[in-house]
N, C-alpha and C. Protein backbone atom coordinates (compact mmCIF):
# COMPACT_ATOMS: atom_id res chain seq x y z
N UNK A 1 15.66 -7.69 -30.98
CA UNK A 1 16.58 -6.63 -30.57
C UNK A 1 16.95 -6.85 -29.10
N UNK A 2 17.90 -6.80 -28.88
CA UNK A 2 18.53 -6.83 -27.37
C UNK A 2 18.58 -5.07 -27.25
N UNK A 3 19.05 -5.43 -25.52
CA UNK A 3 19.21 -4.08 -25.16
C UNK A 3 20.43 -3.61 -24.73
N UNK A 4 20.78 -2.60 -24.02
CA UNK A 4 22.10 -1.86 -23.51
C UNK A 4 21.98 -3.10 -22.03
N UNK A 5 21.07 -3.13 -21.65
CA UNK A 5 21.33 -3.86 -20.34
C UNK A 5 21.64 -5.21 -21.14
N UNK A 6 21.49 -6.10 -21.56
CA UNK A 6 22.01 -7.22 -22.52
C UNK A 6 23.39 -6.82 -22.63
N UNK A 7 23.87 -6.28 -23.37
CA UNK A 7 25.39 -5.84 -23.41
C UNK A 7 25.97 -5.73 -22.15
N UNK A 8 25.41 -4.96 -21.07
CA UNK A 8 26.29 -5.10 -19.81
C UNK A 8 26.79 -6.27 -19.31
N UNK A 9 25.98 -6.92 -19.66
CA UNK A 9 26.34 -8.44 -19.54
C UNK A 9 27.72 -9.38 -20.06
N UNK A 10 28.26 -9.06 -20.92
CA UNK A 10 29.35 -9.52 -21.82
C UNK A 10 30.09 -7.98 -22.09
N UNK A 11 29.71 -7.21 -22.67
CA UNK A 11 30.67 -6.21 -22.97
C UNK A 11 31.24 -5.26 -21.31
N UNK A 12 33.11 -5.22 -21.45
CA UNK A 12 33.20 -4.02 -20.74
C UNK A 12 32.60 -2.84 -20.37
N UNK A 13 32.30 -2.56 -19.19
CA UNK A 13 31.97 -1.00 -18.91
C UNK A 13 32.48 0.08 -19.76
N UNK A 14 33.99 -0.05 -19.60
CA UNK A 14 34.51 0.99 -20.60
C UNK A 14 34.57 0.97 -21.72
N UNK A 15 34.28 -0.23 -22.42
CA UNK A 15 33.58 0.00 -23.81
C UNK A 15 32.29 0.46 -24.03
N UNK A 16 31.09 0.20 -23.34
CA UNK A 16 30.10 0.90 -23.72
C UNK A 16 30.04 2.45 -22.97
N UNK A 17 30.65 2.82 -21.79
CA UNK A 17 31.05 4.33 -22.21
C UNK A 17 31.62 4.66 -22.99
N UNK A 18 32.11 4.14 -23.49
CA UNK A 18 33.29 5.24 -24.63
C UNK A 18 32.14 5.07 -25.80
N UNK A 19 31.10 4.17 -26.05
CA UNK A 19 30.32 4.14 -27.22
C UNK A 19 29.36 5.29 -27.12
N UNK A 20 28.67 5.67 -25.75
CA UNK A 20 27.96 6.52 -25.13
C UNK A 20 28.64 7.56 -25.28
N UNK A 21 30.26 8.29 -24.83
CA UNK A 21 30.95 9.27 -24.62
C UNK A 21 31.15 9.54 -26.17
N UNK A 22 31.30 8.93 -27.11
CA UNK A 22 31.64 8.93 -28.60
C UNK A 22 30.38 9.32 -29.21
N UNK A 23 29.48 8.73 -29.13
CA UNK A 23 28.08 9.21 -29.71
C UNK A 23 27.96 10.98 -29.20
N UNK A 24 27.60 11.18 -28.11
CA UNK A 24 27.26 12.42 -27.63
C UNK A 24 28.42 13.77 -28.27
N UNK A 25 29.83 13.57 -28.07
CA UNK A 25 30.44 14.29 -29.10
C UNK A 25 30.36 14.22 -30.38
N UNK A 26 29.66 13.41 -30.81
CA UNK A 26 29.90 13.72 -32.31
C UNK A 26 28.17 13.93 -32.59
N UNK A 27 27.62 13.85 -31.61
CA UNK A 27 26.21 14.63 -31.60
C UNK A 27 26.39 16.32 -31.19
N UNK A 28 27.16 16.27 -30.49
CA UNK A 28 27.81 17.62 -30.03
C UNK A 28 28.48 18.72 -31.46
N UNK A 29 29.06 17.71 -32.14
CA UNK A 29 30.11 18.63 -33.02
C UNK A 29 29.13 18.47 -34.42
N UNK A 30 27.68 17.74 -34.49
CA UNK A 30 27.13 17.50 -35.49
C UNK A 30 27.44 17.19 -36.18
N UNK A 31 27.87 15.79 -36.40
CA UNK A 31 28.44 15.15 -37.26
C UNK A 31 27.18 14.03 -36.63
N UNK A 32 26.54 13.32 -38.22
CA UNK A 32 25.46 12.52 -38.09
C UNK A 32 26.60 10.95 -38.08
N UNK A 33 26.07 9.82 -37.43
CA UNK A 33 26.40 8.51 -37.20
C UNK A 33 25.43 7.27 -36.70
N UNK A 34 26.38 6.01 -37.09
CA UNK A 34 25.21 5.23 -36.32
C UNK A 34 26.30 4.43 -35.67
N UNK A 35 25.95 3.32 -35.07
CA UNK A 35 26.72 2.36 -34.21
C UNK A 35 26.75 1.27 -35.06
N UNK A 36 28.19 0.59 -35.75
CA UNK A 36 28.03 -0.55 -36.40
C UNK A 36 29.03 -1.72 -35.64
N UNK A 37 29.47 -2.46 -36.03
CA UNK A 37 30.74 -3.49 -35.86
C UNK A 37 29.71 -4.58 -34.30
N UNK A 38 30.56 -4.80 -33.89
CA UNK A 38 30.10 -5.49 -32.45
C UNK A 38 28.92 -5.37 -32.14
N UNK A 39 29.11 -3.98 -31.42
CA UNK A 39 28.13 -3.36 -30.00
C UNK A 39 26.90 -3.77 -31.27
N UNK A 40 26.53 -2.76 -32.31
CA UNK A 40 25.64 -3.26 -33.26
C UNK A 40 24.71 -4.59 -33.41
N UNK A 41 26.11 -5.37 -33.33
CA UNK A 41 25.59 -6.55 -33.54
C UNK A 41 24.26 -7.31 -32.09
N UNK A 42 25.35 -7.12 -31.03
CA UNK A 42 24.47 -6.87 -29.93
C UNK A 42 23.27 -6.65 -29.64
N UNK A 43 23.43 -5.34 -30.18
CA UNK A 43 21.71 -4.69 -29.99
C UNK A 43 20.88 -4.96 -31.03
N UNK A 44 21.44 -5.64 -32.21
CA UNK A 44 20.48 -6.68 -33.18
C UNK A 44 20.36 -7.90 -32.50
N UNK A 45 20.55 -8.52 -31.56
CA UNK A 45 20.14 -10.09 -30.92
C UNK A 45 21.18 -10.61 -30.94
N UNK A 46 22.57 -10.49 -30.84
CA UNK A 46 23.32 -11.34 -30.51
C UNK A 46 24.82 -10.58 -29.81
N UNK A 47 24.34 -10.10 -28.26
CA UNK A 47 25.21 -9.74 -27.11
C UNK A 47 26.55 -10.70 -27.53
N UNK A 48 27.64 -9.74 -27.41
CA UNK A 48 28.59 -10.50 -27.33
C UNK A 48 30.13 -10.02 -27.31
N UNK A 49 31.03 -10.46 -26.39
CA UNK A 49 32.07 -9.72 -25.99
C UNK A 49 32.53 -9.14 -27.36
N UNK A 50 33.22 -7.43 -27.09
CA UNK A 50 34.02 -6.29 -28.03
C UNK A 50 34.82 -5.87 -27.33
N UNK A 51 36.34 -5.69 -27.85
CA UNK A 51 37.05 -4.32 -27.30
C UNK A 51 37.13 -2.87 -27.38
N UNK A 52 36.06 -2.88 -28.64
CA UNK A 52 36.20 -1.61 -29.53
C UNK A 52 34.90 -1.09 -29.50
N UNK A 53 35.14 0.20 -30.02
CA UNK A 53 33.63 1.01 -30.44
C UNK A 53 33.81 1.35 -31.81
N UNK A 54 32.89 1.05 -32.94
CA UNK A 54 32.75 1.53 -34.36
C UNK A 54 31.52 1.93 -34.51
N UNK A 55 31.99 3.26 -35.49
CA UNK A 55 30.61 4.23 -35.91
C UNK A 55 30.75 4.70 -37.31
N UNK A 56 29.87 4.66 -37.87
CA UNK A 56 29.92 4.92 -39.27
C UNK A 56 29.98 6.77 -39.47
N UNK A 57 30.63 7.35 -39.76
CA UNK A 57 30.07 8.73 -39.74
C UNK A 57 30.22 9.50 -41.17
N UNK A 58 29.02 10.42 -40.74
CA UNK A 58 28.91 11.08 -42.37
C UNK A 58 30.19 12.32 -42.73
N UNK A 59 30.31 13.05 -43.99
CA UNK A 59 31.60 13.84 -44.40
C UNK A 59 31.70 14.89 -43.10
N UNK A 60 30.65 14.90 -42.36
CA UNK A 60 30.65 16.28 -41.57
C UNK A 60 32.31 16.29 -40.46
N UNK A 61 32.32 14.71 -40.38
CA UNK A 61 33.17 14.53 -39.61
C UNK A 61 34.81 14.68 -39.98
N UNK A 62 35.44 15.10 -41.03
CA UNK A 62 36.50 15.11 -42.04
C UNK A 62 36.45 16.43 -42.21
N UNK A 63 37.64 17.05 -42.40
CA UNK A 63 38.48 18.15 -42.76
C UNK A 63 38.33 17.95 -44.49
N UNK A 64 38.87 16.90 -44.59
CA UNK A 64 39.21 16.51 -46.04
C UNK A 64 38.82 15.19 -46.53
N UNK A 65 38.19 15.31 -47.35
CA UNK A 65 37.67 14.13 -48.22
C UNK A 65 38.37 13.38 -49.01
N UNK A 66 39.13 14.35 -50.33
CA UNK A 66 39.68 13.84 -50.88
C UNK A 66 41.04 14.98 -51.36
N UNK A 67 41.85 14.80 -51.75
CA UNK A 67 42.57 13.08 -52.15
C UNK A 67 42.30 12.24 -50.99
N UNK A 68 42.82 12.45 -49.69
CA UNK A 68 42.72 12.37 -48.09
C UNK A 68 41.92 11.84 -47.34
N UNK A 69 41.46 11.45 -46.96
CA UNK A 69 39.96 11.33 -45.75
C UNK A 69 41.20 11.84 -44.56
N UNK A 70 40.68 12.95 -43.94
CA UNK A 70 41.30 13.69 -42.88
C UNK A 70 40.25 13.97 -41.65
N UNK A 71 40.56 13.80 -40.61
CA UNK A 71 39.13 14.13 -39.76
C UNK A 71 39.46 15.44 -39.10
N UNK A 72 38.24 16.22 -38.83
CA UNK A 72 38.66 17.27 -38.67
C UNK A 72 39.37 17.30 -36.96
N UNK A 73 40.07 17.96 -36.79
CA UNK A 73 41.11 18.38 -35.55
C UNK A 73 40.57 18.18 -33.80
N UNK A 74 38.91 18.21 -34.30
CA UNK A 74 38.38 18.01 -32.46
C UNK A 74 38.39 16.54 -32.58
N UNK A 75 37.80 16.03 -33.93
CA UNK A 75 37.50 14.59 -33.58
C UNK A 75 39.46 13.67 -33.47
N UNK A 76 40.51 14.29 -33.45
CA UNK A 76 41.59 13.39 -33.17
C UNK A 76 41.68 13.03 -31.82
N UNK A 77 40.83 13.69 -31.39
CA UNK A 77 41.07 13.33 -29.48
C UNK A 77 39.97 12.25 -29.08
N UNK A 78 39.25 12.18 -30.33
CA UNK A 78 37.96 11.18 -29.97
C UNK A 78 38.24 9.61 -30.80
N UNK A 79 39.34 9.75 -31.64
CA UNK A 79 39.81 8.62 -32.35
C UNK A 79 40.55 8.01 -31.52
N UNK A 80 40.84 6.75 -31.56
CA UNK A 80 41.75 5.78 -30.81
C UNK A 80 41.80 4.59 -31.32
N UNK A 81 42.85 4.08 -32.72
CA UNK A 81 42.73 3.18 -33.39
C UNK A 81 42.62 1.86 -33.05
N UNK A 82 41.48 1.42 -33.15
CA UNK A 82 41.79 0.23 -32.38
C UNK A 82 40.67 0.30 -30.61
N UNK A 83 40.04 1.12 -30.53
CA UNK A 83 39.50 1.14 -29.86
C UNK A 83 38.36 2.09 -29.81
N UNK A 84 38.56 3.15 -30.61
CA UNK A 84 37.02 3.83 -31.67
C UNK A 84 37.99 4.06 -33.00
N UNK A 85 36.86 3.38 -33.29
CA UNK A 85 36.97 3.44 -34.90
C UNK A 85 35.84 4.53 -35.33
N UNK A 86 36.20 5.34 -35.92
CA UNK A 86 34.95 6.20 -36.88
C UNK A 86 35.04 5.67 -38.64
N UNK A 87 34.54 5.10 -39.26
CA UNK A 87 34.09 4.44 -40.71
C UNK A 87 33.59 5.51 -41.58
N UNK A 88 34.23 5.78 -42.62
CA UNK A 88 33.73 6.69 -43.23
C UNK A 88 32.10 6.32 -44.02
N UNK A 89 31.33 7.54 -44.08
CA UNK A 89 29.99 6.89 -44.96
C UNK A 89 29.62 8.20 -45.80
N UNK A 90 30.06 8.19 -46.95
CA UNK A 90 30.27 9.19 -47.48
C UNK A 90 29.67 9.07 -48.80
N UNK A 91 29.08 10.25 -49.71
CA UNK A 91 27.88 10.02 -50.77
C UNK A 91 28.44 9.02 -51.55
N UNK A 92 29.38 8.37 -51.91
CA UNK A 92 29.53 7.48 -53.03
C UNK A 92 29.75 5.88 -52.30
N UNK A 93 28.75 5.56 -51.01
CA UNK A 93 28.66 4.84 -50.63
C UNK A 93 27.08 5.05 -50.00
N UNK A 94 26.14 5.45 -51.10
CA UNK A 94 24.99 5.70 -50.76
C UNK A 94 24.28 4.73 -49.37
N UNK A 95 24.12 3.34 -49.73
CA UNK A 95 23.85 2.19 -48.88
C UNK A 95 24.28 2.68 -47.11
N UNK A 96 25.34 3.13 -46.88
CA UNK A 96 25.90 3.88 -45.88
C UNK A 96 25.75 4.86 -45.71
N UNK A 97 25.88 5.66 -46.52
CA UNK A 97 25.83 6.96 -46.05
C UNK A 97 24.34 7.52 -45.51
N UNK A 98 22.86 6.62 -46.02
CA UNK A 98 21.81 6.54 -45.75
C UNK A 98 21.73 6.18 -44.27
N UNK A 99 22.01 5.51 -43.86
CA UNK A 99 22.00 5.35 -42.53
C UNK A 99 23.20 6.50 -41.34
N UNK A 100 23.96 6.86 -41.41
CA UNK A 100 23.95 8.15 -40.69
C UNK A 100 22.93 9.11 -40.47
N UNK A 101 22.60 9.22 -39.00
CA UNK A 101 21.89 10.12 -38.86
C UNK A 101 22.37 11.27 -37.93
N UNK A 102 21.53 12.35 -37.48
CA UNK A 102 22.12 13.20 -36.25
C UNK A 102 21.85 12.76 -35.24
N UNK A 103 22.26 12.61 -33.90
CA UNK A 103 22.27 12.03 -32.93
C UNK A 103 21.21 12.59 -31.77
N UNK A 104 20.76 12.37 -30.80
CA UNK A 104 19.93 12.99 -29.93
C UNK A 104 20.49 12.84 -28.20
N UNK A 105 20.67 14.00 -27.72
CA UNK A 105 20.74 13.40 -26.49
C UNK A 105 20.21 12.17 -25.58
N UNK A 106 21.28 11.44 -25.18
CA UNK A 106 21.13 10.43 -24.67
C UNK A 106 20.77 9.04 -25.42
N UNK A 107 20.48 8.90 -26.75
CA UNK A 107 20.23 8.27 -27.53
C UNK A 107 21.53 8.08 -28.98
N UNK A 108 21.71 6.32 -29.09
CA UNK A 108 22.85 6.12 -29.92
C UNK A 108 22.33 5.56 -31.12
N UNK A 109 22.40 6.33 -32.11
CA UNK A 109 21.60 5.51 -33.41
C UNK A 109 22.82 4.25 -34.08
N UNK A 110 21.53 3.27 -34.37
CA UNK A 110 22.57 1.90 -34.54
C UNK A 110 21.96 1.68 -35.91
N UNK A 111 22.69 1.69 -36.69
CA UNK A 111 22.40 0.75 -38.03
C UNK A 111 21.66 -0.24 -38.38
N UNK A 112 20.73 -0.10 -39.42
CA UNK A 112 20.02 -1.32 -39.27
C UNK A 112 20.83 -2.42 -39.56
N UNK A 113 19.61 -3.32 -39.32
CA UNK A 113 20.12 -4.77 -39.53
C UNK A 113 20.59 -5.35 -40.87
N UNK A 114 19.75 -4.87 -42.08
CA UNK A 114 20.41 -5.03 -43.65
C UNK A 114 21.62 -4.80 -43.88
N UNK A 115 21.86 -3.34 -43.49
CA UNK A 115 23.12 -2.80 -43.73
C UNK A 115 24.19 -3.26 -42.55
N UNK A 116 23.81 -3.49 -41.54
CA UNK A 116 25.40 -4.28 -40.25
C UNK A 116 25.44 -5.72 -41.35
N UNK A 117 24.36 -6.24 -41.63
CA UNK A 117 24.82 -7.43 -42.46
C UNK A 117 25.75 -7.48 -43.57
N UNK A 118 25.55 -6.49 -44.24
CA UNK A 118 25.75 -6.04 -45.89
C UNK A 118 27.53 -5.42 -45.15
N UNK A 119 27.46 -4.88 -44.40
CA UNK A 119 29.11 -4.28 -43.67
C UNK A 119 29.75 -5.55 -43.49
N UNK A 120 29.13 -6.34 -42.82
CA UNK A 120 29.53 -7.98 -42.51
C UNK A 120 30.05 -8.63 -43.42
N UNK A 121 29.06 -8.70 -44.57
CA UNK A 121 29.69 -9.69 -45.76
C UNK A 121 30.42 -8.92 -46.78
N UNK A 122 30.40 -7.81 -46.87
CA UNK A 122 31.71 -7.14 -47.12
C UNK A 122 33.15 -7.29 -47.23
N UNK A 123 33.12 -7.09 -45.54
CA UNK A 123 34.41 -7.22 -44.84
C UNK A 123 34.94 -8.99 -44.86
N UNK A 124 33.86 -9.59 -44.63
CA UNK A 124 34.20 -11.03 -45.14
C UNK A 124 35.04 -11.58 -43.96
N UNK A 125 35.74 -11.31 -42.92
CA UNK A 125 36.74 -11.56 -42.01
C UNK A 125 35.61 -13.25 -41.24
N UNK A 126 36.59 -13.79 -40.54
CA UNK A 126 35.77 -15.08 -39.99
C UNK A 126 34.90 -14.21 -39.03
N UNK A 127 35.09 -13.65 -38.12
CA UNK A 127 34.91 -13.06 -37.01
C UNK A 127 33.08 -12.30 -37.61
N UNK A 128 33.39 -11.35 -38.51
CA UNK A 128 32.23 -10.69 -39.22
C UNK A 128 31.43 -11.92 -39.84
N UNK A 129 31.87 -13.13 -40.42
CA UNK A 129 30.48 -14.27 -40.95
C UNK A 129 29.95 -14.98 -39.77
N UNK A 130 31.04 -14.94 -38.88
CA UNK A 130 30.23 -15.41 -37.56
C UNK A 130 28.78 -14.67 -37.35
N UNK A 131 29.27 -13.31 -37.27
CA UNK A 131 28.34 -12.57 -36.43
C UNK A 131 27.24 -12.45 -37.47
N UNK A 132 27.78 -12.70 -39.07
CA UNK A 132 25.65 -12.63 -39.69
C UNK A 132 25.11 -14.30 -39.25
N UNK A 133 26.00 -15.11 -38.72
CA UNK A 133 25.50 -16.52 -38.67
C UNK A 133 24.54 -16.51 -37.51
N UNK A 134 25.33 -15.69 -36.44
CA UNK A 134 24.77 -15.81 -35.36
C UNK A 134 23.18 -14.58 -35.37
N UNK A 135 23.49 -13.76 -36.29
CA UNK A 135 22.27 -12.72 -35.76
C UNK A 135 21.02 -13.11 -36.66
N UNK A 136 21.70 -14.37 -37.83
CA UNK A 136 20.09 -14.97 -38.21
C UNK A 136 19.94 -16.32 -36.95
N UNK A 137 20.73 -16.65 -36.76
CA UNK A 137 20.09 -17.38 -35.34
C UNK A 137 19.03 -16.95 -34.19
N UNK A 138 19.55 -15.87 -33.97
CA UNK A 138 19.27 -15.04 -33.34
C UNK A 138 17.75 -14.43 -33.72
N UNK A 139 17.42 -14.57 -34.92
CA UNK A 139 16.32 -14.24 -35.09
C UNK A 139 15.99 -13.27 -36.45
N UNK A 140 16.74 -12.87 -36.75
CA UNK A 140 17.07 -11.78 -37.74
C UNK A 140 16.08 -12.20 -39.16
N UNK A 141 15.27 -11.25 -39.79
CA UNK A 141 14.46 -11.60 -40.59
C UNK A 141 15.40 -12.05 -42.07
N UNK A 142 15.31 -13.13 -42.37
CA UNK A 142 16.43 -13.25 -43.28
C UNK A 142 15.46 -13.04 -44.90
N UNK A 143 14.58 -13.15 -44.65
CA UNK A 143 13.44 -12.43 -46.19
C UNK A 143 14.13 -11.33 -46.05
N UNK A 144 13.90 -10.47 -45.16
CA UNK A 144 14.37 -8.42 -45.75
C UNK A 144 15.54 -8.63 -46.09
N UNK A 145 16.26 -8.97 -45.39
CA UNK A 145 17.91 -9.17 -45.83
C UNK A 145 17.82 -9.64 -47.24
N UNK A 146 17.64 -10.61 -47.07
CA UNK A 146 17.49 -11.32 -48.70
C UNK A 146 17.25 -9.98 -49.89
N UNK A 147 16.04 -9.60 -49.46
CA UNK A 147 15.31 -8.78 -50.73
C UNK A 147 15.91 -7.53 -50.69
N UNK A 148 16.91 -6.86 -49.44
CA UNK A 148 17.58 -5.73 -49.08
C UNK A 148 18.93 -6.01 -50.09
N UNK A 149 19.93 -7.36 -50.30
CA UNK A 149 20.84 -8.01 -50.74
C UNK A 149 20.36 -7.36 -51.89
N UNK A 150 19.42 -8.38 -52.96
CA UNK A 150 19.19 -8.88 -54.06
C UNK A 150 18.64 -7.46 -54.90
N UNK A 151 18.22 -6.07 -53.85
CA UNK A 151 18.44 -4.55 -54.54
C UNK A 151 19.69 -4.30 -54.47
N UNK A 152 20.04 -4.51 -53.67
CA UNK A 152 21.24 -2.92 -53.54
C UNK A 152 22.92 -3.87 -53.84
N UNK A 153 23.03 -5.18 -53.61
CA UNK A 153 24.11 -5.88 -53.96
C UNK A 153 24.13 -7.39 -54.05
N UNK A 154 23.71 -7.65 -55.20
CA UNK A 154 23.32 -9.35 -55.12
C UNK A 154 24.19 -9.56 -55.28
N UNK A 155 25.45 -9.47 -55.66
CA UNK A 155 26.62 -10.11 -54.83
C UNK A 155 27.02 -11.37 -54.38
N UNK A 156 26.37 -10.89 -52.76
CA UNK A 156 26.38 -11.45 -51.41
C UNK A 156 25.08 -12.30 -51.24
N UNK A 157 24.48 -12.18 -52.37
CA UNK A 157 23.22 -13.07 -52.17
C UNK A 157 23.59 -14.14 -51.83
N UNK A 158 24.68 -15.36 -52.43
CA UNK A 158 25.17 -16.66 -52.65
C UNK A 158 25.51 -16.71 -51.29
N UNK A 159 26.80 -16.10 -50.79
CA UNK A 159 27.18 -16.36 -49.30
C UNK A 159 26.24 -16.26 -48.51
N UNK A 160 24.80 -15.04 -48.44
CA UNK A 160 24.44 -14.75 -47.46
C UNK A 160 23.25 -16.15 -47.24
N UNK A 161 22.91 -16.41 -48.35
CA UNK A 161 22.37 -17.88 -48.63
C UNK A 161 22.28 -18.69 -47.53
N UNK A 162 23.79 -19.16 -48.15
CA UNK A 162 24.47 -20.28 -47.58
C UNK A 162 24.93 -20.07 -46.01
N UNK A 163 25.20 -18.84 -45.36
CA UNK A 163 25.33 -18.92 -43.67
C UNK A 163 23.79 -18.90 -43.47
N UNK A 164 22.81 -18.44 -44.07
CA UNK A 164 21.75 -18.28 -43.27
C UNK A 164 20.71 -19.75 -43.38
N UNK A 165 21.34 -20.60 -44.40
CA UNK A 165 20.72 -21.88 -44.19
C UNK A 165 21.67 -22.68 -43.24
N UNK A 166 22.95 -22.64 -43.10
CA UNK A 166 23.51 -23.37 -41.83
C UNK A 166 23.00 -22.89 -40.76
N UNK A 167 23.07 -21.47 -40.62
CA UNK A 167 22.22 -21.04 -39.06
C UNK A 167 20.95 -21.55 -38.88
N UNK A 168 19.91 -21.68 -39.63
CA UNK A 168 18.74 -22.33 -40.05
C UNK A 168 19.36 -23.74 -39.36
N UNK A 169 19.72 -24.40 -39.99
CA UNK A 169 19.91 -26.08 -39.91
C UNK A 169 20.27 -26.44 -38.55
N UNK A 170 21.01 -25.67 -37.55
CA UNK A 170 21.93 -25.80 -36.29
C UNK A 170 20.84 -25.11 -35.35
């Protein structure tokens, strides 16, 4: 695990306030979350430049669910596409929605490491296989992952395989 001082290092100032300023309101308005995308990745072992802040947050944070995902009216001043992202994690995405929690002053809950992976190979983008390549480099227990995969979405077993034996090999 790296730390917030690790991130100062590569990430903008004003990105990790706004991750800090974003957490605390939506600890404020009680809406439970964790920290995923980048910064995440970071504070799993592999620091590394972001422009953005992403947080997974639970229904508390939405007006409207469905048909819609609508957020409710305080959090539009805390959205900024493209530069906080809020991710919906909502009961029919159990795997996610398990990890939202309520927030504590001064403290930013970050997603574990199974699930930033499992978001990773998901999304599938180059940018996201980088970052599971690099955070089993980095150290990342690739047994839990594995056996975290092979419950909840074997899937991704095959890909997650195959980056985590190139990271292995390099």
């Amino acid at each position: 695990m790296s730390s917030w001082e690790d991130l100062d290092q590569v990430v903008a100032r004003r990105v990790l306030d706004d991750a800090r300023r974003v957490s605390a309101a939506l600890t404020r308005m009680g809406v439970p979350h964790a920290l995923v995308g980048g910064l995440a990745v970071g504070l799993h072992g592999h620091p590394r430049a972001t422009k953005d802040v992403d947080f997974l947050v639970g229904p508390e944070a939405f007006a409207t669910t469905s048909p819609l995902l609508t957020f409710r009216d305080e959090l539009a001043q805390v959205v900024q596409w493209g530069v906080i992202d809020l991710i919906a994690a909502l009961p029919d995405d159990p795997l996610l929605a398990a990890e939202v929690v309520q927030g504590t002053a001064g403290e930013i809950p970050v997603v574990g490491i199974e699930v930033l992976v499992l978001m990773k190979l998901r999304a599938s983008r180059s940018q996201d296989l980088a970052d599971v390549e690099a955070l089993v480099r980095a150290g990342s227990d690739v047994s839990a992952i594995l056996d975290y995969l092979r419950q909840y979405e074997p899937v991704h077993v095959p890909r997650f395989s195959e980056i985590a034996q190139r990271a292995l090999e390099t």
